[in-house]
Structures are given as structure tokens and as C-alpha cells.
Protein backbone atom coordinates (compact mmCIF):
# COMPACT_ATOMS: atom_id res chain seq x y z
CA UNK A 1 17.00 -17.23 15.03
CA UNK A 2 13.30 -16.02 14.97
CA UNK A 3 12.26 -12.40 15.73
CA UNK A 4 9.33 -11.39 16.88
CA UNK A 5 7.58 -8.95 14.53
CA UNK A 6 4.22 -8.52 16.22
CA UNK A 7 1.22 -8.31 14.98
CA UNK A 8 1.52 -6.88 11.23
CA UNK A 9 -2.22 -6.87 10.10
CA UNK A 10 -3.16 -3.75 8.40
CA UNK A 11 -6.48 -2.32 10.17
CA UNK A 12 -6.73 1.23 8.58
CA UNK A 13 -4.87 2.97 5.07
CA UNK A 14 -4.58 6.74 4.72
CA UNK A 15 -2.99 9.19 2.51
CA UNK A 16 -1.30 12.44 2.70
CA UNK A 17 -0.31 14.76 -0.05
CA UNK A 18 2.98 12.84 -0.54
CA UNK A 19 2.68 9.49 1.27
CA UNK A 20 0.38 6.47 1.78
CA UNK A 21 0.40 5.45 5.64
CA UNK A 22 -0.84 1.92 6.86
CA UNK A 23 -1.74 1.53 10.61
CA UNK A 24 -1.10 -2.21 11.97
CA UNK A 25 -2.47 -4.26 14.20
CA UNK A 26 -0.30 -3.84 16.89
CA UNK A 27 -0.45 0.31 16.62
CA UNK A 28 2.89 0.89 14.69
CA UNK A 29 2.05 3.21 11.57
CA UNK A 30 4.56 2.47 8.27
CA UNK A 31 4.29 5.80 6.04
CA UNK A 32 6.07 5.54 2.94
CA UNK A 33 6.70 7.80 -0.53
CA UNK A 34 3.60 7.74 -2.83
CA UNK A 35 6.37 8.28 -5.51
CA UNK A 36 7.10 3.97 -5.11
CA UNK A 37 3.74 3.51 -5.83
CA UNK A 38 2.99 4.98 -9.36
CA UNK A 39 -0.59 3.40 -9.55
CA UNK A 40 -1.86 5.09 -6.45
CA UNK A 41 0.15 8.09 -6.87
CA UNK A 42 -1.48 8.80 -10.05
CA UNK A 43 -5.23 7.25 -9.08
CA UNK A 44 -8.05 9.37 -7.78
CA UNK A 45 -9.12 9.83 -4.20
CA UNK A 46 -12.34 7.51 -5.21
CA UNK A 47 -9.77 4.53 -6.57
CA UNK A 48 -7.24 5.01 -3.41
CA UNK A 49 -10.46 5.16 -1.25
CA UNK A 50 -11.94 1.68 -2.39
CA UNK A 51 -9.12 -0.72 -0.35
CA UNK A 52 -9.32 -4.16 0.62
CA UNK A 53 -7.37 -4.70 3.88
CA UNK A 54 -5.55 -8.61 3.50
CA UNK A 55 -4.27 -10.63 5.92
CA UNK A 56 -0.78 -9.41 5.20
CA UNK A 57 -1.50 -6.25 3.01
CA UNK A 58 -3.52 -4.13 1.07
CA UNK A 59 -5.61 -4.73 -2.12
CA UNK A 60 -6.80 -2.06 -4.54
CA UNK A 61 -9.15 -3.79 -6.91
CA UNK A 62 -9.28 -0.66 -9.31
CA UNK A 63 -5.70 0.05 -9.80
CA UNK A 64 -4.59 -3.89 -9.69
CA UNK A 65 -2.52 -2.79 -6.90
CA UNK A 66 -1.31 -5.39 -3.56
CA UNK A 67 0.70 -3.90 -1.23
CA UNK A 68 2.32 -6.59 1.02
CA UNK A 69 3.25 -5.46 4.90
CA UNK A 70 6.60 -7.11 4.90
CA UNK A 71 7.24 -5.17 1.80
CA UNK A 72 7.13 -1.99 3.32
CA UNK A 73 8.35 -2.81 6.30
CA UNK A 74 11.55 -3.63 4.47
CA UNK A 75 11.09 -0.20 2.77
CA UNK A 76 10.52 -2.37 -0.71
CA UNK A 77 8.72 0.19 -3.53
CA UNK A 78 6.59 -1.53 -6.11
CA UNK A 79 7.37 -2.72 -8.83
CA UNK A 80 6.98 -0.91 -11.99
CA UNK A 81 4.51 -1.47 -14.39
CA UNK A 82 5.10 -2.54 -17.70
CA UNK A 83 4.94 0.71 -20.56
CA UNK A 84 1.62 0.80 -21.78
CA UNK A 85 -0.54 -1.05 -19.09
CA UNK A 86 -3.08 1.88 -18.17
CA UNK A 87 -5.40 1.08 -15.12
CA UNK A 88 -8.56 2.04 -14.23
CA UNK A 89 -9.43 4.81 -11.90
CA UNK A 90 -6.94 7.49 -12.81
């Protein structure tokens, strides 16, 4: 069985105080917990602010950080990363 999904290319990424919201293609907007996202939770407006929108997500070049759509769609967090590993930009 296939299910239509529309059309999940990311055009714009914004953030609130508490959440990182992703406007697709097709108009729906996915908001979801800056908490499941520890590198852009703890970046800088200037590292958040430098995005590369992907065919299927969102790259932060900074922070080493890909969001995939499907990911959040499914209401997946990121995963952690490893103890130790600072990242630019914070």
C-alpha cells in the first residue's frame, strides 16, 4: 500500500524560544521541541541562521547537524552526540 505524503521539501526553517519549525513544500509547517536537538538548542542565532535547505531536510554546516523531513514527521529526535564532541558555533 503506498500513501501519498505530498510534497515534503523544506522551503523555509524558523525558530521560536522553545522549538525549531520547518515549512514544506506543500504548506504544512512541522514544529518540534528544540530540547531533541541539543546542537541547535545550544548554538547561537548566527549558527541556527546559516541552514542549508536539502532535498529531504536541513543541513547546518556549523553545528554538523542534518535534520531529515521524514524524521520529524515521524516525531524522531536526534540522536545524541557522543560525550565530548564540542561543535562549532555555540
Amino acid at each position: 500500500m503506498e500513501i501519498e505524503v505530498g510534497d515534503i521539501r523544506p522551503v523555509s526553517v524558523a525558530f521560536t524560544t522553545d522549538e525549531l519549525v520547518v515549512t514544506l513544500a506543500d504548506g504544512r509547517r512541522i514544529a518540534t521541541p528544540l530540547d531533541w536537538y541539543p546542537r541547535l538548542r545550544d548554538a547561537n542565532a548566527a549558527a541556527r541562521g546559516h541552514f542549508e535547505l536539502m532535498a529531504l531536510g536541513v543541513h547546518w554546516p556549523e553545528l554538523d547537524e542534518d535534520l531529515g523531513i521524514a524524521g520529524m514527521l515521524r516525531g524522531r529526535p536526534a540522536a545524541r552526540p557522543m560525550a565530548g564532541s564540542a561543535k562549532p558555533g555555540r
